[in-house]
N, C-alpha and C. Protein backbone atom coordinates (compact mmCIF):
# COMPACT_ATOMS: atom_id res chain seq x y z
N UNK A 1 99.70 139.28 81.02
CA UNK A 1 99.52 138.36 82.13
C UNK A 1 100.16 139.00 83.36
N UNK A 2 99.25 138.79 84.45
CA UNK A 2 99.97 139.59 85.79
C UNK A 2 99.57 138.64 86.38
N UNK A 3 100.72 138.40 87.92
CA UNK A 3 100.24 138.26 89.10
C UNK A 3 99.36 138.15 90.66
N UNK A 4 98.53 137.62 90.41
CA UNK A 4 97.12 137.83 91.41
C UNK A 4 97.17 137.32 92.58
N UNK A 5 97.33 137.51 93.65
CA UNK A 5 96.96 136.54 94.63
C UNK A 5 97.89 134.76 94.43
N UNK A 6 99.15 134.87 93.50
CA UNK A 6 99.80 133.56 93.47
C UNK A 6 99.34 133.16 92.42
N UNK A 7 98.48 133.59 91.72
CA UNK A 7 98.05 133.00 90.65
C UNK A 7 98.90 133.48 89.30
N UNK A 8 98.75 133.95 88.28
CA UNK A 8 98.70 134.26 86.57
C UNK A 8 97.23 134.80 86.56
N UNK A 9 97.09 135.75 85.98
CA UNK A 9 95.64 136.17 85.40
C UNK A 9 95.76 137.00 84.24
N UNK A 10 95.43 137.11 83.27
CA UNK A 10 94.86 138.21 82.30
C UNK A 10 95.46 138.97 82.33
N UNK A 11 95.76 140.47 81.57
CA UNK A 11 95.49 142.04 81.98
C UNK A 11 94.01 142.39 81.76
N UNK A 12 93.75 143.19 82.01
CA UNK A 12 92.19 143.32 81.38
C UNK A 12 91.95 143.59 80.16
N UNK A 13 92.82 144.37 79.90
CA UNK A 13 93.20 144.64 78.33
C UNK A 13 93.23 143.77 77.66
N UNK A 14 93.45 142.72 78.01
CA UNK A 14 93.54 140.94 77.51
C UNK A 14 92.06 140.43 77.28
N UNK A 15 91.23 140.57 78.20
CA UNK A 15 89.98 139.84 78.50
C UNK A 15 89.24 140.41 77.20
N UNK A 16 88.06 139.77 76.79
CA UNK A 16 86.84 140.17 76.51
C UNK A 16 85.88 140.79 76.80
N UNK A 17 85.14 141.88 76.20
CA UNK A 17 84.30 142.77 76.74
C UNK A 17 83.13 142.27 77.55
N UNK A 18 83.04 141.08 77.00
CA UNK A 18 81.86 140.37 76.88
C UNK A 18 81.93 139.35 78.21
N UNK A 19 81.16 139.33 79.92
CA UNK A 19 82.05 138.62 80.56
C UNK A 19 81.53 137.40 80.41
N UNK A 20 80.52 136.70 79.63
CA UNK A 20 80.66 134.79 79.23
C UNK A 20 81.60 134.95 78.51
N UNK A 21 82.35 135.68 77.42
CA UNK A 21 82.93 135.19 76.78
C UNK A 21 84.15 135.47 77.10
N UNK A 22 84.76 136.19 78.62
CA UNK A 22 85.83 136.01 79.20
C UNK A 22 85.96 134.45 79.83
N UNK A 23 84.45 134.14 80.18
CA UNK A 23 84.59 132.69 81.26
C UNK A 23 84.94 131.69 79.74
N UNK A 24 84.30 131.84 79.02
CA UNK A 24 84.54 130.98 78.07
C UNK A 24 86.09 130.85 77.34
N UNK A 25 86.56 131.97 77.59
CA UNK A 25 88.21 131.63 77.32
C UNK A 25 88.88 131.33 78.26
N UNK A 26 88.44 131.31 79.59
CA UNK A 26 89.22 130.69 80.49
C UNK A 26 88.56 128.72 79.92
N UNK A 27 87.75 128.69 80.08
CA UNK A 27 87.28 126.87 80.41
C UNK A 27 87.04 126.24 79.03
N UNK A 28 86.30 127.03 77.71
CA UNK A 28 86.03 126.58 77.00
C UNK A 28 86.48 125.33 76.24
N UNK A 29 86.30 124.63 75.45
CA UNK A 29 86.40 123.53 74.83
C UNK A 29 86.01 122.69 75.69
N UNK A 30 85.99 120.84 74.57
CA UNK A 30 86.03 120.36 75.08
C UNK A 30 86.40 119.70 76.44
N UNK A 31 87.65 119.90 77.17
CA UNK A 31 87.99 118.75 78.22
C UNK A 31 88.13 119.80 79.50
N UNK A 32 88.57 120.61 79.23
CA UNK A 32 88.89 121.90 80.49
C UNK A 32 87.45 121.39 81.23
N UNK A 33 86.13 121.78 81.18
CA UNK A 33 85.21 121.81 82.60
C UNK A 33 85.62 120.36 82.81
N UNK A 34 85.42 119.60 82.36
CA UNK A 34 85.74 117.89 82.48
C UNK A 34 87.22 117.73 83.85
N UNK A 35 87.93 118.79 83.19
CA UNK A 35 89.60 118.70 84.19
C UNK A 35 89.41 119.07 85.25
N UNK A 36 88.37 120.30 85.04
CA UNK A 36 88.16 121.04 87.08
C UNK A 36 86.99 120.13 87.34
N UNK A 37 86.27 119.22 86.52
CA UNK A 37 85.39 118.93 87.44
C UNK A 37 86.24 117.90 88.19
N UNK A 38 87.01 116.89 87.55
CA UNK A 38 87.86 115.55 87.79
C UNK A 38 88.71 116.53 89.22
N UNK A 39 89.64 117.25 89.05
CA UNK A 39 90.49 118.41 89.91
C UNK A 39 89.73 118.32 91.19
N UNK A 40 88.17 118.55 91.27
CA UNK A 40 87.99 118.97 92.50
C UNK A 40 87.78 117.49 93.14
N UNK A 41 87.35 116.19 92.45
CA UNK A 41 87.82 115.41 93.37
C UNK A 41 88.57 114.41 93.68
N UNK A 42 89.48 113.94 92.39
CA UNK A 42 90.38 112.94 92.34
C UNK A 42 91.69 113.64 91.18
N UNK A 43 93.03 113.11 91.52
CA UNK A 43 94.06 113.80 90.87
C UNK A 43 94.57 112.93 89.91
N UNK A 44 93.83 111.79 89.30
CA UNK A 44 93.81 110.79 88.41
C UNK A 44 93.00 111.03 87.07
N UNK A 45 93.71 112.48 86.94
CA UNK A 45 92.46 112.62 85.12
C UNK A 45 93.21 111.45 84.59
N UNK A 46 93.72 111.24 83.81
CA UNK A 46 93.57 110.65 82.34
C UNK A 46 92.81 109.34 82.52
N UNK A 47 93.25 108.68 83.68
CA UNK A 47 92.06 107.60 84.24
C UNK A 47 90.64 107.89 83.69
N UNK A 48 90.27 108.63 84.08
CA UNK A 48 88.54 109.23 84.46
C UNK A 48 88.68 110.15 83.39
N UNK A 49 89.13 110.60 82.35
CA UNK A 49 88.87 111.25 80.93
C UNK A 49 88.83 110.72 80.15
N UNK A 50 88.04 109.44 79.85
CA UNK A 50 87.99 108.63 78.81
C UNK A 50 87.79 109.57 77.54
N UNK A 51 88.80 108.93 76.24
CA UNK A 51 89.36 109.63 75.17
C UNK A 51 89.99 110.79 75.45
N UNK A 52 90.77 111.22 76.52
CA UNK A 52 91.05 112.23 76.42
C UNK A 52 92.95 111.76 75.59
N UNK A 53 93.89 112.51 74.92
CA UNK A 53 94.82 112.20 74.82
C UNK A 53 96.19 112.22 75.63
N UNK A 54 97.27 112.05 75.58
CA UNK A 54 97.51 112.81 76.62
C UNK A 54 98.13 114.16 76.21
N UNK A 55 98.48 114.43 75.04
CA UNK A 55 98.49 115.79 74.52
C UNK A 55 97.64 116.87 74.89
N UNK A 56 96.67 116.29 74.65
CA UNK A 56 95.32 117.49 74.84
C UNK A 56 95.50 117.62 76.34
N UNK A 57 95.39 116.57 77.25
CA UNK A 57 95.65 116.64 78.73
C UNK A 57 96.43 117.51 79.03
N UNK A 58 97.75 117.11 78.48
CA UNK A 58 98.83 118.51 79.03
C UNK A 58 98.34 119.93 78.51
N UNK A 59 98.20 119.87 77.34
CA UNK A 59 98.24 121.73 76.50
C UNK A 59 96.94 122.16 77.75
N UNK A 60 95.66 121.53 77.49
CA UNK A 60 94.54 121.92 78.20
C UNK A 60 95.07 122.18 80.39
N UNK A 61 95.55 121.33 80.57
CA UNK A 61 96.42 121.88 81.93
C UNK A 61 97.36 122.70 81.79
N UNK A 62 98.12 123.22 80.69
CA UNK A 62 99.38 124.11 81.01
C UNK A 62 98.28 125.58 80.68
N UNK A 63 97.70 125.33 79.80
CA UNK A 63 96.67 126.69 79.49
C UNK A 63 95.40 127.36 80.90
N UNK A 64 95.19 126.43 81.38
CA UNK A 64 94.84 126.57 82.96
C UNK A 64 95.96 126.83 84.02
N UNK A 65 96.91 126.23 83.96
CA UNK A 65 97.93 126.77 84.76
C UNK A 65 98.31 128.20 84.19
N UNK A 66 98.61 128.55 83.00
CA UNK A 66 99.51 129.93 82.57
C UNK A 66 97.58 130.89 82.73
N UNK A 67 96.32 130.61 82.58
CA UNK A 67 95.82 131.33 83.30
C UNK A 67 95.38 131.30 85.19
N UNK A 68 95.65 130.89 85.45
CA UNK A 68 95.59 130.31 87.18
C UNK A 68 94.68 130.02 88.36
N UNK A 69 94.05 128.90 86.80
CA UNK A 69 92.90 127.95 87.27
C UNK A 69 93.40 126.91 88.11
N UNK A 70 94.33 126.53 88.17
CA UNK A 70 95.34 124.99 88.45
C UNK A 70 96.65 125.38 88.82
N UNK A 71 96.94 124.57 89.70
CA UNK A 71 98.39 124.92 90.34
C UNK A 71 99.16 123.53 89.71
N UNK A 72 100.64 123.46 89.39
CA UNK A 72 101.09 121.96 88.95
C UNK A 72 102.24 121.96 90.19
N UNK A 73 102.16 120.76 90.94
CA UNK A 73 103.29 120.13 92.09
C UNK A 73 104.09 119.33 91.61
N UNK A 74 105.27 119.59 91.09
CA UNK A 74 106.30 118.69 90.77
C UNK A 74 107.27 118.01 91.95
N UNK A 75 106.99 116.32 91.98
CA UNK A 75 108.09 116.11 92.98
C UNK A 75 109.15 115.94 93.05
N UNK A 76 109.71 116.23 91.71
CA UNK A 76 111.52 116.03 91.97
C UNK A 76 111.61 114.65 91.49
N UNK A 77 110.88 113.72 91.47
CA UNK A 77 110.97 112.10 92.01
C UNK A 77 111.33 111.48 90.58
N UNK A 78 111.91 110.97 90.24
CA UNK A 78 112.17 109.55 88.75
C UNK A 78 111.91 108.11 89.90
N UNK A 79 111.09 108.03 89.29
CA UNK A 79 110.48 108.37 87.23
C UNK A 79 109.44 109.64 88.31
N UNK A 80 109.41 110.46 87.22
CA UNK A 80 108.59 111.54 87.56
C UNK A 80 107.28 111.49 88.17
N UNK A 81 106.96 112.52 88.80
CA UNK A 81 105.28 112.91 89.50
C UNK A 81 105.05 113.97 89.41
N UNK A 82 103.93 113.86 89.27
CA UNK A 82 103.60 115.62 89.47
C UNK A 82 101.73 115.46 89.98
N UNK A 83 101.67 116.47 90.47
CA UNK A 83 99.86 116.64 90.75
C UNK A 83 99.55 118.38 90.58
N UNK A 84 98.36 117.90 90.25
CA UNK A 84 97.63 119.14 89.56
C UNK A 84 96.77 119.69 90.66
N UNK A 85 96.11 120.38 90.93
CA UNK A 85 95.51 120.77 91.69
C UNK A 85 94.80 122.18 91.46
N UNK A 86 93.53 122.43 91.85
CA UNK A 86 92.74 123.88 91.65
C UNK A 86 93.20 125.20 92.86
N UNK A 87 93.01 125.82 91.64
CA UNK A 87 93.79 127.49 92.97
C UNK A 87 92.26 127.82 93.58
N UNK A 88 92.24 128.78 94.25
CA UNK A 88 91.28 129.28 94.51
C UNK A 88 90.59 129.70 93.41
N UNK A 89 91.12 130.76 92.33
CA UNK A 89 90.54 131.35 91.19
C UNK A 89 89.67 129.49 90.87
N UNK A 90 90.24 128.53 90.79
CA UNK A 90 90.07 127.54 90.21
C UNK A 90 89.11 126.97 90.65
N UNK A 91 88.86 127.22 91.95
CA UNK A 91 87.73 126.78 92.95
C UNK A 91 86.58 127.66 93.02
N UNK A 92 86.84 128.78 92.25
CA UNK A 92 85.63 129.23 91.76
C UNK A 92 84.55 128.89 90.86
N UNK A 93 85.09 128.02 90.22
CA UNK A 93 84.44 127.45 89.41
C UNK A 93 83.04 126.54 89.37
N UNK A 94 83.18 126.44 90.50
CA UNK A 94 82.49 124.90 91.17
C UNK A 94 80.92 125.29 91.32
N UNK A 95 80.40 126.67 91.55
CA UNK A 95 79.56 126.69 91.23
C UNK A 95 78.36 126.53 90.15
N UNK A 96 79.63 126.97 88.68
CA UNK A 96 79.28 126.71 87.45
C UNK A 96 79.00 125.53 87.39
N UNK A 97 80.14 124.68 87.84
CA UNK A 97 80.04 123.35 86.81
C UNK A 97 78.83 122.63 87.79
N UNK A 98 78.46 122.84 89.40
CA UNK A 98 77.51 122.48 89.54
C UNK A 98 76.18 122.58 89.19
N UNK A 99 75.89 123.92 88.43
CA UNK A 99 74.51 124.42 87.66
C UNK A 99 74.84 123.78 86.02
N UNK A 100 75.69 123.49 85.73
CA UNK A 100 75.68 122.94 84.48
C UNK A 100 75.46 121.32 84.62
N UNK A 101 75.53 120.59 85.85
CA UNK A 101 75.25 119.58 86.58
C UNK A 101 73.94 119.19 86.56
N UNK A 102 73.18 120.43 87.05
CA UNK A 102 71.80 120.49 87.78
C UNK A 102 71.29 120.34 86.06
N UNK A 103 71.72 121.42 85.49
CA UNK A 103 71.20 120.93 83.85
C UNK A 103 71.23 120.09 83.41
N UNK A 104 72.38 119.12 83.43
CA UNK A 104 72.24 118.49 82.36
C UNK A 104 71.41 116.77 83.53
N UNK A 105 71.71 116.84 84.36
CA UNK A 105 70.28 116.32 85.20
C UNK A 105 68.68 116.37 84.77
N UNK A 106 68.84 117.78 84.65
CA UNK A 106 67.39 118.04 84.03
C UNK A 106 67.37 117.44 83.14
N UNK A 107 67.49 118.26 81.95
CA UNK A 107 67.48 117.39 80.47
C UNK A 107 67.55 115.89 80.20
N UNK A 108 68.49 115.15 81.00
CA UNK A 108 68.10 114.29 80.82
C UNK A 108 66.72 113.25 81.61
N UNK A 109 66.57 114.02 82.36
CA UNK A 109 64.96 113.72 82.59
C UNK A 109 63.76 113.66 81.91
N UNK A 110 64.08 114.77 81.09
CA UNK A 110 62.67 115.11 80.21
C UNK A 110 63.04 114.90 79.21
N UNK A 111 63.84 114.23 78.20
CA UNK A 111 64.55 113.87 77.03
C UNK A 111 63.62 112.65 77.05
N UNK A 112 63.34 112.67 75.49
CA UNK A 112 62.70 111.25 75.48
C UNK A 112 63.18 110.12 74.44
């Protein structure tokens, strides 16, 4: 893991040869696209992640943060706060999840 631009990233030596299946270890599973999609416009996941736990919530945000999809803002404050937020690397994303958008739009159009 190195330093990028403020972020955490990879070494390359780390990554996969394969580059879906680098993107896919950054986002894969269940709730991660679900977190950047929620990220880019409200900072109220567990609200808006129905079934999500809050276990899975954290591991799935600290694993985006330690790669440096997500930034975490702690305020100091008790009872505690904190907000999550997308890095740039993180804001890259947005194109994906909008074509996976446009898909699943489709499909459910022509689904019968």
């Amino acid at each position: 893991m190195i330093k990028r631009g403020g972020s955490a990233v990879m070494a390359k030596e780390e990554l996969p040869e394969c580059p879906v299946a680098t993107a896919v270890s950054l986002i894969g599973g269940k709730w991660k696209l679900l977190i950047i999609r929620n990220l880019r416009e409200r900072p109220e996941l567990r609200r808006d992640l129905e079934g999500i736990s809050q276990k899975v919530l954290t591991d799935s945000l600290r694993q985006m943060e330690d790669d440096g999809l997500v930034f975490r803002h702690d305020y100091g404050e008790n009872p505690p706060r904190v907000e999550y937020g997308l890095t740039e690397l993180g804001r890259q994303m947005m194109p994906v999840i909008d074509s996976l958008a446009d898909f699943g739009v489709y499909y459910k159009a022509i689904a019968s």
